[in-house]
PDB file of N, CA and C in Angstrom:
ATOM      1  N   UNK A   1       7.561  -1.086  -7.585  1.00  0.00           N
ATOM      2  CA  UNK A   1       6.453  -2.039  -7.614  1.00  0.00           C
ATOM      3  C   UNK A   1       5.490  -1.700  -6.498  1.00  0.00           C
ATOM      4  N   UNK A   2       4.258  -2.129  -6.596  1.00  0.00           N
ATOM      5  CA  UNK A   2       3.242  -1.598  -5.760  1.00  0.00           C
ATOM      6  C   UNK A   2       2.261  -2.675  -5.493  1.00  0.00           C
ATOM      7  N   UNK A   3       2.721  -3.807  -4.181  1.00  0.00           N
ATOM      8  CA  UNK A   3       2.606  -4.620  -4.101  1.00  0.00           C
ATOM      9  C   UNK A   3       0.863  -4.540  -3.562  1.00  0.00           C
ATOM     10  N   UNK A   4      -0.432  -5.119  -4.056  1.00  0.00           N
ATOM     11  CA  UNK A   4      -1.617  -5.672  -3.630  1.00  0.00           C
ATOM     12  C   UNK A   4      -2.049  -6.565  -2.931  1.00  0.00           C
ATOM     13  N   UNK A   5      -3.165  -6.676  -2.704  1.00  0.00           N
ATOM     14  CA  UNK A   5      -4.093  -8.225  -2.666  1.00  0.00           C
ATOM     15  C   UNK A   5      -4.910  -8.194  -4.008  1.00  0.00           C
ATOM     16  N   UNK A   6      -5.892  -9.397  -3.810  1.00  0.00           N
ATOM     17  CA  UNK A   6      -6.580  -9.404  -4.962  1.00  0.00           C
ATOM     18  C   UNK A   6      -8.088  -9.095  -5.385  1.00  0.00           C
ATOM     19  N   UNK A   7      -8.067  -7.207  -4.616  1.00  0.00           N
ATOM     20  CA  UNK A   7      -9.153  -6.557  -4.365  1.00  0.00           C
ATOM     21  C   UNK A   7      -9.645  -6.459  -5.494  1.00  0.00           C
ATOM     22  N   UNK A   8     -10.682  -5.643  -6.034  1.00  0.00           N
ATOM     23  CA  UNK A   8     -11.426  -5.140  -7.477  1.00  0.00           C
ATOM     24  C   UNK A   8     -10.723  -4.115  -7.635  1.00  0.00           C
ATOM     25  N   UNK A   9     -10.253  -3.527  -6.743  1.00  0.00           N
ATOM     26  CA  UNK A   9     -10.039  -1.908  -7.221  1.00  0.00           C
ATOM     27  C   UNK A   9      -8.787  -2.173  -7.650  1.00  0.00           C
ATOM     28  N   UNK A  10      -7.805  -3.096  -7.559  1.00  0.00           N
ATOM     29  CA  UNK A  10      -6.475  -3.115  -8.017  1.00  0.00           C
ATOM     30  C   UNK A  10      -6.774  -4.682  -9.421  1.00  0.00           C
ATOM     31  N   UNK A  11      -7.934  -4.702  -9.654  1.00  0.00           N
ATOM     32  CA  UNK A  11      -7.941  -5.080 -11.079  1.00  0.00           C
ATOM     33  C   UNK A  11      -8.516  -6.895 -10.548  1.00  0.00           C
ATOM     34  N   UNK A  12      -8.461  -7.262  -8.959  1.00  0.00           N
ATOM     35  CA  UNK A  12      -9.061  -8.674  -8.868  1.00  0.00           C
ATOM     36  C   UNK A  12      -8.424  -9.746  -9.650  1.00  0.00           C
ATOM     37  N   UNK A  13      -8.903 -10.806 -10.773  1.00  0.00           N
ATOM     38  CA  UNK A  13      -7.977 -11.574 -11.379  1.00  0.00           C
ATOM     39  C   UNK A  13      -8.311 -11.735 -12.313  1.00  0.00           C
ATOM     40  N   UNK A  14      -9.106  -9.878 -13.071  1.00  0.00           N
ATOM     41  CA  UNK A  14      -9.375  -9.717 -14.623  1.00  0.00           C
ATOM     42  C   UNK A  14      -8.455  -9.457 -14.940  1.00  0.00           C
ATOM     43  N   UNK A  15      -7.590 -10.427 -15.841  1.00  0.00           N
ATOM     44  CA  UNK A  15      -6.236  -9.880 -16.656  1.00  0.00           C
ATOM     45  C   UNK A  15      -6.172  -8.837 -17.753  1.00  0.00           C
ATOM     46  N   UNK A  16      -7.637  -8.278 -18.054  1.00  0.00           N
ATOM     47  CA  UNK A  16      -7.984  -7.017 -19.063  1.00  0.00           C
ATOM     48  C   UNK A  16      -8.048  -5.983 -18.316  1.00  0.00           C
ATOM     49  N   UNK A  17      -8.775  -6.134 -17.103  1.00  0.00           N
ATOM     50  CA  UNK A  17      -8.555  -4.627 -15.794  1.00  0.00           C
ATOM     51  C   UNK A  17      -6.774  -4.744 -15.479  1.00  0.00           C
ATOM     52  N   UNK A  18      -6.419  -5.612 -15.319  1.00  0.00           N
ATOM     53  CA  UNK A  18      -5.021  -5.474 -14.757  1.00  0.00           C
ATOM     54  C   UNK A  18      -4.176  -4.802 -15.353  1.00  0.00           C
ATOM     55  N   UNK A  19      -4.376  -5.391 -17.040  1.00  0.00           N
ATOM     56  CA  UNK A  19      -3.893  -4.772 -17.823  1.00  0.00           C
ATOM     57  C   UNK A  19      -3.772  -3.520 -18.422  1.00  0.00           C
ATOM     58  N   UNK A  20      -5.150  -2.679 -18.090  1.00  0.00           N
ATOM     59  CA  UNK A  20      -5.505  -1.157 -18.152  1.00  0.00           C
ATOM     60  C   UNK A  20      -5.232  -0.971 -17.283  1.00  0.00           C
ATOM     61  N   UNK A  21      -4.895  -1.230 -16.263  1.00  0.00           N
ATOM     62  CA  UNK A  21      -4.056  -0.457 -15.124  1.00  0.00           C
ATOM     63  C   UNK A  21      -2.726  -0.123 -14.903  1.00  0.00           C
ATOM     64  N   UNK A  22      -2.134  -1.146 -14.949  1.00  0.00           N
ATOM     65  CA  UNK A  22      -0.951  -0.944 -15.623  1.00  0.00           C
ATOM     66  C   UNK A  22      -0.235  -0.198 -16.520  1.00  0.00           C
ATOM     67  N   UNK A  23      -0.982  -0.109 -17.689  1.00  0.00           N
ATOM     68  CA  UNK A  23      -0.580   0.823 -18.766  1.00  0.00           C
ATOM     69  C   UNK A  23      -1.056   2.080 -18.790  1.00  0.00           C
ATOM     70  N   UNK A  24      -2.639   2.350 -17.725  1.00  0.00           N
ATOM     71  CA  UNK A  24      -2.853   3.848 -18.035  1.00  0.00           C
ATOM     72  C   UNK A  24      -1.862   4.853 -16.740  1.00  0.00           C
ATOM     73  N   UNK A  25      -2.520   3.634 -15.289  1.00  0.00           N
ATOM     74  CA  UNK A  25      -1.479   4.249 -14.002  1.00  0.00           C
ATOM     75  C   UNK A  25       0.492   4.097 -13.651  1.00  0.00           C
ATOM     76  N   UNK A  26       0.334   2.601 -14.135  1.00  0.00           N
ATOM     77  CA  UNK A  26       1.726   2.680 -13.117  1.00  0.00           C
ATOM     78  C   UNK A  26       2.894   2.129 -14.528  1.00  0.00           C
ATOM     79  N   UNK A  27       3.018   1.943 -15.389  1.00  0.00           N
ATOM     80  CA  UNK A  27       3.933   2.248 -16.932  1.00  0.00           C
ATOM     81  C   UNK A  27       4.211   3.785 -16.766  1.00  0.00           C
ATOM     82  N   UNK A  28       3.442   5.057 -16.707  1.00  0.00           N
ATOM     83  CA  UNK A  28       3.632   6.152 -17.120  1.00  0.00           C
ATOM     84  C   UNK A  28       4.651   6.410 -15.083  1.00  0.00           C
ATOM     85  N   UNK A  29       4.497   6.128 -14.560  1.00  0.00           N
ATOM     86  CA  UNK A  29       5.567   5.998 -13.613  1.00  0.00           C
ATOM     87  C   UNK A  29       6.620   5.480 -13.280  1.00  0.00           C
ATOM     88  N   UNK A  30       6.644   4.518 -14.279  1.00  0.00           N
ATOM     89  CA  UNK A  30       8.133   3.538 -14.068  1.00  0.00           C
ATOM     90  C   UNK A  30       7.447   2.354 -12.893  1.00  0.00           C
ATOM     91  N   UNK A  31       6.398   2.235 -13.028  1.00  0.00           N
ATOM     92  CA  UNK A  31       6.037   1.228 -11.525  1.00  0.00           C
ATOM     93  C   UNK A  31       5.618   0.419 -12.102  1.00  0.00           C
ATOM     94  N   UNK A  32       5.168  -1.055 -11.710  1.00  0.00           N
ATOM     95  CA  UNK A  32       4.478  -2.541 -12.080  1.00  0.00           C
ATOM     96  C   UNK A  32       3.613  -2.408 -10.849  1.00  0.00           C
ATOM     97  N   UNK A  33       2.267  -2.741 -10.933  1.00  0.00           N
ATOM     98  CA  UNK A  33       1.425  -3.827 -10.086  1.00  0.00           C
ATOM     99  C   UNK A  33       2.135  -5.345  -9.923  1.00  0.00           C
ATOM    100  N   UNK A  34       2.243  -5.432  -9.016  1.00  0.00           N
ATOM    101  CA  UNK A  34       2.393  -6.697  -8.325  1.00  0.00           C
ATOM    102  C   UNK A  34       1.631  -7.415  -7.425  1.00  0.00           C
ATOM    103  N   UNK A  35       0.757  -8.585  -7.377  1.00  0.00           N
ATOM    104  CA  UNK A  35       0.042  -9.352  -6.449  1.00  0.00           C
ATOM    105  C   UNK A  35       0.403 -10.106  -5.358  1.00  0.00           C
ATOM    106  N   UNK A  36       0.235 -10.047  -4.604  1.00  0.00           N
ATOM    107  CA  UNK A  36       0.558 -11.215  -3.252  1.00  0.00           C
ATOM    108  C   UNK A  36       0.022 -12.255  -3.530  1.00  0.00           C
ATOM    109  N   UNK A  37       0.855 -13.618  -3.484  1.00  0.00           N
ATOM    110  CA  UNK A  37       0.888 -14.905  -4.125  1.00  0.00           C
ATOM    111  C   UNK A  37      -0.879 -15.063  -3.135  1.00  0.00           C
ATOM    112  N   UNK A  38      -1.574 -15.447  -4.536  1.00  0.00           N
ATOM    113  CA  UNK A  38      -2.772 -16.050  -4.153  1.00  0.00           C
ATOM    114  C   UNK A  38      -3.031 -17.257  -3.138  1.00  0.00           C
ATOM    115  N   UNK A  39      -1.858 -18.190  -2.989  1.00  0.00           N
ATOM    116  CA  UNK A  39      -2.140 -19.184  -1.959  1.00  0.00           C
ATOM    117  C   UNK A  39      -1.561 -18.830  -0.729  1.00  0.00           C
ATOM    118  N   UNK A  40      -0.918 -17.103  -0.480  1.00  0.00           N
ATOM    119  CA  UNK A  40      -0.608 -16.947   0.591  1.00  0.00           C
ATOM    120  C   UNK A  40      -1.538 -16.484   1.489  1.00  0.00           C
ATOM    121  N   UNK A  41      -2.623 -16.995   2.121  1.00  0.00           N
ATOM    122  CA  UNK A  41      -3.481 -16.231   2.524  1.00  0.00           C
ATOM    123  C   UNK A  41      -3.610 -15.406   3.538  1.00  0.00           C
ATOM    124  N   UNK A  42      -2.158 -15.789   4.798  1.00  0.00           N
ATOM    125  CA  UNK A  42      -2.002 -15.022   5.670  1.00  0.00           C
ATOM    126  C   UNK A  42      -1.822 -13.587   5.779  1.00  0.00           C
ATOM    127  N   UNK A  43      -1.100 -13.653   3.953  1.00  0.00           N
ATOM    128  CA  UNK A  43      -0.850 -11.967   3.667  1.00  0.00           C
ATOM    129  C   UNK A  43      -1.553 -11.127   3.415  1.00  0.00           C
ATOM    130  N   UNK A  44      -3.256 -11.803   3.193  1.00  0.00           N
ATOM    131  CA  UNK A  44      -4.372 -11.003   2.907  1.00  0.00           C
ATOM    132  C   UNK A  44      -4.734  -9.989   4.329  1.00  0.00           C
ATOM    133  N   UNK A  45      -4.502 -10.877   5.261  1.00  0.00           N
ATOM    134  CA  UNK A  45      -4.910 -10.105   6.655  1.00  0.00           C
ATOM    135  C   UNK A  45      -3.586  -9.027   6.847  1.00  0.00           C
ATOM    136  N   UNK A  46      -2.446  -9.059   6.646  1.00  0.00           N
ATOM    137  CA  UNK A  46      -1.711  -8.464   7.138  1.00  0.00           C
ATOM    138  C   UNK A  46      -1.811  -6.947   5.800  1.00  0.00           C
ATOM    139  N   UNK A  47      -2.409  -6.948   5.386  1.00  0.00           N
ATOM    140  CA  UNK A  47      -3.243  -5.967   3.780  1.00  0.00           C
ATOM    141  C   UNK A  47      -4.636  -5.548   4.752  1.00  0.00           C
ATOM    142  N   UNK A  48      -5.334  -5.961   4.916  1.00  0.00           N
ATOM    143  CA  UNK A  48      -6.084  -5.598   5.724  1.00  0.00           C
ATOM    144  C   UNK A  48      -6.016  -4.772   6.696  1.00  0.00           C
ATOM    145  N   UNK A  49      -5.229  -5.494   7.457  1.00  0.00           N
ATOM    146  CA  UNK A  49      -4.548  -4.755   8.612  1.00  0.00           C
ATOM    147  C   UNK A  49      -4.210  -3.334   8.157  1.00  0.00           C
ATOM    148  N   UNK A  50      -3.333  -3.322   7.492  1.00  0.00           N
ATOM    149  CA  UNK A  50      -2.605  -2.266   7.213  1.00  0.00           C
ATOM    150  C   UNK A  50      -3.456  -1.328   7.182  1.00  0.00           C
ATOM    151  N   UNK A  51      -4.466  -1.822   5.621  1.00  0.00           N
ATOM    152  CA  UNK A  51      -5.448  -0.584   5.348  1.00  0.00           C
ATOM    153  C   UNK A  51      -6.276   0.314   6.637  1.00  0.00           C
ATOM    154  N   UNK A  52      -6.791  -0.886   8.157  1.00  0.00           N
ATOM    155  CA  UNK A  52      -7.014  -0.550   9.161  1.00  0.00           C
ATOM    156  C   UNK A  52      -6.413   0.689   9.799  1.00  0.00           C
ATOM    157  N   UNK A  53      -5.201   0.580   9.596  1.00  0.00           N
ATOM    158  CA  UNK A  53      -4.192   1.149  10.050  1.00  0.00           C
ATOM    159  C   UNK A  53      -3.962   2.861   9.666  1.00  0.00           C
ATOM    160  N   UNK A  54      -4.112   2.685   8.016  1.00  0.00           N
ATOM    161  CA  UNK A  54      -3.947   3.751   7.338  1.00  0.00           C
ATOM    162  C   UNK A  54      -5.237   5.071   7.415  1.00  0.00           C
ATOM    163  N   UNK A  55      -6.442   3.960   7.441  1.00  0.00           N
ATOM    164  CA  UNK A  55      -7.846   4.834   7.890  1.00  0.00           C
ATOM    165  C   UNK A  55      -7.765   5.525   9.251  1.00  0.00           C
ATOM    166  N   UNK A  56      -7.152   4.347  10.581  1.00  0.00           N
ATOM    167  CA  UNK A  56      -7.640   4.893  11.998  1.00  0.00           C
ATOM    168  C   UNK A  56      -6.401   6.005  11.784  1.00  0.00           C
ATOM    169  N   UNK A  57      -5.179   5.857  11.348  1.00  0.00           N
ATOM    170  CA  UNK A  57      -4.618   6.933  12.105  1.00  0.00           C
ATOM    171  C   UNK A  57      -3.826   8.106  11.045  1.00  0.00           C
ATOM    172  N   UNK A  58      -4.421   7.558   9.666  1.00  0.00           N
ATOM    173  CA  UNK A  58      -4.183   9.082   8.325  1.00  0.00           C
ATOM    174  C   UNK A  58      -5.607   9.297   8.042  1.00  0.00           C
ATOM    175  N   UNK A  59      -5.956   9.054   7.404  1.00  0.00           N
ATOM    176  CA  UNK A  59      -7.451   9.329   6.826  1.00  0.00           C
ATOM    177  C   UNK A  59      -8.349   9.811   7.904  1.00  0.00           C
ATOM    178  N   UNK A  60      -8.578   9.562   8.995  1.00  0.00           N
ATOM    179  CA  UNK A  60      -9.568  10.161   9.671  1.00  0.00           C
ATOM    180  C   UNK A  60      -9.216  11.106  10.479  1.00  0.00           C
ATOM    181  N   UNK A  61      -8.106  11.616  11.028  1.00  0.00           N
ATOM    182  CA  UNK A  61      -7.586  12.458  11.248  1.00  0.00           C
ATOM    183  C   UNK A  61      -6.780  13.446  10.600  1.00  0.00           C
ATOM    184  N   UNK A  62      -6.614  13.056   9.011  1.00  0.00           N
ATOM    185  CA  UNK A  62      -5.978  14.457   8.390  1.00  0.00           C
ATOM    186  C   UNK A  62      -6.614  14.413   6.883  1.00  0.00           C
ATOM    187  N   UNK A  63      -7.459  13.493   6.728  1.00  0.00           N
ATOM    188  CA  UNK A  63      -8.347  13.656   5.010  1.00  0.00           C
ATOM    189  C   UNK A  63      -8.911  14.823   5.149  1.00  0.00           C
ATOM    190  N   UNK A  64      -9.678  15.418   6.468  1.00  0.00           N
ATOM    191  CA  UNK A  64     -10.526  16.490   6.351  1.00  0.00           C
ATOM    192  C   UNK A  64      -9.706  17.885   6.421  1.00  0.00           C
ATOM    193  N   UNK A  65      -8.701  18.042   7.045  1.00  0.00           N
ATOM    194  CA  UNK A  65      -7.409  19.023   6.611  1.00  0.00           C
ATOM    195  C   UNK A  65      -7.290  19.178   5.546  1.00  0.00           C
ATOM    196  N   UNK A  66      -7.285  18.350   4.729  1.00  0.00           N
ATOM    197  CA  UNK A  66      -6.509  18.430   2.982  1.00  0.00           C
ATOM    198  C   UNK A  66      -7.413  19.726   1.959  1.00  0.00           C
ATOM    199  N   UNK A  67      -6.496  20.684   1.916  1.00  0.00           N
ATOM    200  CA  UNK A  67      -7.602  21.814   0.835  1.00  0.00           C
ATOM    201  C   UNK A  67      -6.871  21.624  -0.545  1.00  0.00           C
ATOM    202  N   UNK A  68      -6.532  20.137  -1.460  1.00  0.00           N
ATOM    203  CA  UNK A  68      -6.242  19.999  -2.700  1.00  0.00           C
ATOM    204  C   UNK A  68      -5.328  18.973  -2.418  1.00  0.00           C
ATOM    205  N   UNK A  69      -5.420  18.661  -3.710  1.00  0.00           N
ATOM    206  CA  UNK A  69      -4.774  16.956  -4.430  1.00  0.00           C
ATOM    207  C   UNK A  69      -2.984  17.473  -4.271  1.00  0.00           C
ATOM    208  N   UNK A  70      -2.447  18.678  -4.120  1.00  0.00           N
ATOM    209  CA  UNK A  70      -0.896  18.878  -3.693  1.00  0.00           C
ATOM    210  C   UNK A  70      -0.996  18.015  -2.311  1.00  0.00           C
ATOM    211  N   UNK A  71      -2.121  18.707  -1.632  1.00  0.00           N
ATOM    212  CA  UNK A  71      -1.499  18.411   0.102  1.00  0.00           C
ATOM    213  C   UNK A  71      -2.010  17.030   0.072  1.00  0.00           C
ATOM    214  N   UNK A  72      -2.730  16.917  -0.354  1.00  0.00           N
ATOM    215  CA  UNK A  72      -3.369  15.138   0.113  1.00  0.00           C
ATOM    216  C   UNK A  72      -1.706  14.317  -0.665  1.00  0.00           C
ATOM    217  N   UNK A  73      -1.650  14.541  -1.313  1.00  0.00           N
ATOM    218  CA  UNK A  73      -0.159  13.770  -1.633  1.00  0.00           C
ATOM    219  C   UNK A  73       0.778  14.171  -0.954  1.00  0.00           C
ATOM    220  N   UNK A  74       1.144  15.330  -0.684  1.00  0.00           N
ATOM    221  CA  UNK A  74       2.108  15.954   0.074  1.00  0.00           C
ATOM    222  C   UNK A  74       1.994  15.044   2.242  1.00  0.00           C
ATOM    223  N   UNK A  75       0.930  15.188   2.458  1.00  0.00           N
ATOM    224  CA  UNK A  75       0.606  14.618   3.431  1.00  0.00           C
ATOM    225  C   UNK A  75       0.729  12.771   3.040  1.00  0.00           C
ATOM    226  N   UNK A  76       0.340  12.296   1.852  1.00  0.00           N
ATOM    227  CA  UNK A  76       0.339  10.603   2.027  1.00  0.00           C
ATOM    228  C   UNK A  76       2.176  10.513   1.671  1.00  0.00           C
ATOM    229  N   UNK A  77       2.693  11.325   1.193  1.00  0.00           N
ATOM    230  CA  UNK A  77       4.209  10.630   0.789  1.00  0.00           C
ATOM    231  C   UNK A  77       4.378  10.964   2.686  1.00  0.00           C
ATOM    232  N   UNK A  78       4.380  11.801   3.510  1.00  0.00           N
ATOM    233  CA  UNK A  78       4.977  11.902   4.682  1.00  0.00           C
ATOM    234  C   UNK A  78       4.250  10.455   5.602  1.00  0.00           C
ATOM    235  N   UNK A  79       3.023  10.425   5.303  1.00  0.00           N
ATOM    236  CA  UNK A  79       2.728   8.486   5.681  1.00  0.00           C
ATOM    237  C   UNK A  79       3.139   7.840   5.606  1.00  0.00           C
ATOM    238  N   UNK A  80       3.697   7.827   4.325  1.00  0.00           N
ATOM    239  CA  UNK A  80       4.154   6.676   3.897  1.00  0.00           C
ATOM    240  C   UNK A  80       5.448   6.286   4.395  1.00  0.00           C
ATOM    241  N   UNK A  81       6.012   7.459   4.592  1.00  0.00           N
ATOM    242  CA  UNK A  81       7.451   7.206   5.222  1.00  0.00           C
ATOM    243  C   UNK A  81       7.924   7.071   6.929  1.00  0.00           C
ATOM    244  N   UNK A  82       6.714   7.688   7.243  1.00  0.00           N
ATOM    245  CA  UNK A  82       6.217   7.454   8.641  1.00  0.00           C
ATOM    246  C   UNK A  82       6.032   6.273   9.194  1.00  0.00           C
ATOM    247  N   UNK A  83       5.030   5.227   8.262  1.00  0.00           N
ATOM    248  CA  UNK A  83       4.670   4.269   8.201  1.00  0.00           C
ATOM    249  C   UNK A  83       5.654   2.957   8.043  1.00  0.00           C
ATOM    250  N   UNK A  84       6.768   3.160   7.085  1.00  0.00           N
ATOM    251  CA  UNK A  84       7.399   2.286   6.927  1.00  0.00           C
ATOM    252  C   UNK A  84       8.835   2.259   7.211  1.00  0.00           C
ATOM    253  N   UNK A  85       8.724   3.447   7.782  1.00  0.00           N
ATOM    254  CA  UNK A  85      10.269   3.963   8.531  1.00  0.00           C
ATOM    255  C   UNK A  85      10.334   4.357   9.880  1.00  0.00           C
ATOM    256  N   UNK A  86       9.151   5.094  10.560  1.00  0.00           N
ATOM    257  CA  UNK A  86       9.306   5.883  12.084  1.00  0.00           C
ATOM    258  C   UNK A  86       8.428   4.774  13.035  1.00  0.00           C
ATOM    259  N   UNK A  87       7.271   4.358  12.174  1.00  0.00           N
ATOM    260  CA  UNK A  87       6.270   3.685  13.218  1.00  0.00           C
ATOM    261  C   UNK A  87       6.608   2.508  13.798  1.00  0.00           C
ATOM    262  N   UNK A  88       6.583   2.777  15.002  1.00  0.00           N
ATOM    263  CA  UNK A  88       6.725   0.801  15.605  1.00  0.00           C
ATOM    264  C   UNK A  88       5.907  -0.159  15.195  1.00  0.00           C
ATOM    265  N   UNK A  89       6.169  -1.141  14.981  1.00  0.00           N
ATOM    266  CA  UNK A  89       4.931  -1.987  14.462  1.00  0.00           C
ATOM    267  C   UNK A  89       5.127  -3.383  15.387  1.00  0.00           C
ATOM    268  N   UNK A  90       4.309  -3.789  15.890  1.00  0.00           N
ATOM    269  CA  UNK A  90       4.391  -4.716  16.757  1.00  0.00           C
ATOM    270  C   UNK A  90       3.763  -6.002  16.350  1.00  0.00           C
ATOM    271  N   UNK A  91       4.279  -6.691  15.409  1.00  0.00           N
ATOM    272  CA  UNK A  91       3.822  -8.050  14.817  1.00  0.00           C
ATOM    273  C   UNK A  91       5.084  -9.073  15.342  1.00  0.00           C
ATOM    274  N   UNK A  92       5.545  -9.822  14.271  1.00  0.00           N
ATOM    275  CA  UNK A  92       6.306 -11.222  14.154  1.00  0.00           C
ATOM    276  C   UNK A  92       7.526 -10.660  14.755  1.00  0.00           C
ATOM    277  N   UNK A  93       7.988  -9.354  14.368  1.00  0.00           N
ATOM    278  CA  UNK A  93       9.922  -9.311  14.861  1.00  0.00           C
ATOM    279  C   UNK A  93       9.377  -8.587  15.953  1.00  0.00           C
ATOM    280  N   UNK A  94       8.905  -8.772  16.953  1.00  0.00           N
ATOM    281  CA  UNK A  94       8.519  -8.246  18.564  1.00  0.00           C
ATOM    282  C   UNK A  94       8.855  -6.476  18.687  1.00  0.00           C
ATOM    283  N   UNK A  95       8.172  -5.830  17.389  1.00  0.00           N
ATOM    284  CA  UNK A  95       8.322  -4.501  17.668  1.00  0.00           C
ATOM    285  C   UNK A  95       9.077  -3.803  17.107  1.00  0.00           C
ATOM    286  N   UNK A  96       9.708  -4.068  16.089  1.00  0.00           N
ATOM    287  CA  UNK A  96      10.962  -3.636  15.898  1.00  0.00           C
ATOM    288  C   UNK A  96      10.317  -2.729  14.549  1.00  0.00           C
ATOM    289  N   UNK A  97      10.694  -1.416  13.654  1.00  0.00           N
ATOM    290  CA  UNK A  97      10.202  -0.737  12.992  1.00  0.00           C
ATOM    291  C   UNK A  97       9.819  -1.085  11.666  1.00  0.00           C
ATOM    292  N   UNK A  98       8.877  -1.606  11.088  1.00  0.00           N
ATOM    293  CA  UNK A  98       9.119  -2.704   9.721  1.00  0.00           C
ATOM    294  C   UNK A  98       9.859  -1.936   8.584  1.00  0.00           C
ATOM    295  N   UNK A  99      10.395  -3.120   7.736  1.00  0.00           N
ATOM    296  CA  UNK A  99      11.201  -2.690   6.395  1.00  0.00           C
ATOM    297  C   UNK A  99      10.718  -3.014   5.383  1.00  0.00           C
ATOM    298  N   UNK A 100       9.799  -2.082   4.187  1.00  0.00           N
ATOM    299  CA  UNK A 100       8.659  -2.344   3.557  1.00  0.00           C
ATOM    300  C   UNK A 100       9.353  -3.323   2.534  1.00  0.00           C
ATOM    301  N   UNK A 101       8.693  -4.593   2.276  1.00  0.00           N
ATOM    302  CA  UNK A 101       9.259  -5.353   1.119  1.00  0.00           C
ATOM    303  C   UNK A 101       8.521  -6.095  -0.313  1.00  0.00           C
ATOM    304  N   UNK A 102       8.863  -5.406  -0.965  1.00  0.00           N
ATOM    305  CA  UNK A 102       8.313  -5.572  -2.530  1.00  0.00           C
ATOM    306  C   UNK A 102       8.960  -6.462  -2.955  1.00  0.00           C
ATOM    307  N   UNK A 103       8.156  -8.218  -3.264  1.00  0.00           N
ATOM    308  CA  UNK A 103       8.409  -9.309  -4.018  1.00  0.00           C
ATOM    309  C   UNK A 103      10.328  -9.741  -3.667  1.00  0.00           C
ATOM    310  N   UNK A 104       9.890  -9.825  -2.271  1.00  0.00           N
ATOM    311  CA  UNK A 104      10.870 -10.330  -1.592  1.00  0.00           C
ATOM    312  C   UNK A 104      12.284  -9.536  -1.404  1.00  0.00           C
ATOM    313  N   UNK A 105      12.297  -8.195  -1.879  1.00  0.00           N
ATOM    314  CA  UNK A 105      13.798  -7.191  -2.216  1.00  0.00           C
ATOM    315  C   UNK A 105      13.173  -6.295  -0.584  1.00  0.00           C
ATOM    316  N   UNK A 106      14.071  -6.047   0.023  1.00  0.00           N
ATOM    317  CA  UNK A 106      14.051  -4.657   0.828  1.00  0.00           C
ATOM    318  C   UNK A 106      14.066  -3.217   0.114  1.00  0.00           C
ATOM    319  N   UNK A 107      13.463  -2.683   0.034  1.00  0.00           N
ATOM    320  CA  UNK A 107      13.384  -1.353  -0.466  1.00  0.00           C
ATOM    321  C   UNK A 107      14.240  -0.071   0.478  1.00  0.00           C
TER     322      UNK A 107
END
């Protein structure tokens, strides 16, 4: 699952975009879109955040490295695991390395 907010680019709260998304991107992967409960609003910032996160210290320092769509993936799967496995993150549990969680399961 590939948990959102309720941006445009991940389909907003057109249930006809959502629905072409789903079936053209993440069906042919075995994946679901999933939304962050609309009345949670605290979780919008902590989505935010993140994206902050992902620009200051992947994207602007290694997008311009990338010579093809292998390495730009090859480089975001090593983010990703960086991100949700090596990096300290210093929010609510006082630092401790976060454990990415999709619709309440630990992954």
């Amino acid at each position: 699952a590939l948990q959102t907010d309720w941006g445009e680019e991940f389909g907003g709260s057109n249930p006809k975009k959502l629905e072409r998304l789903q079936k053209k991107y993440f069906e042919p992967l075995g994946a679901r879109l999933v939304k962050f409960p609309w009345e949670e609003k605290s979780t919008n910032g902590r989505v935010e955040r993140s994206h902050r996160t992902d620009d200051e210290e992947f994207y602007i320092p290694f997008l311009a490295k990338v010579q093809n769509e292998e390495g730009f993936l090859r480089k975001g799967a090593g983010w990703v695991y960086y991100y949700n496995l090596k990096r300290p993150h210093y929010g609510e549990d006082g630092g401790e390395t976060s454990v990415f969680e999709v619709t309440g399961t630990q992954v």
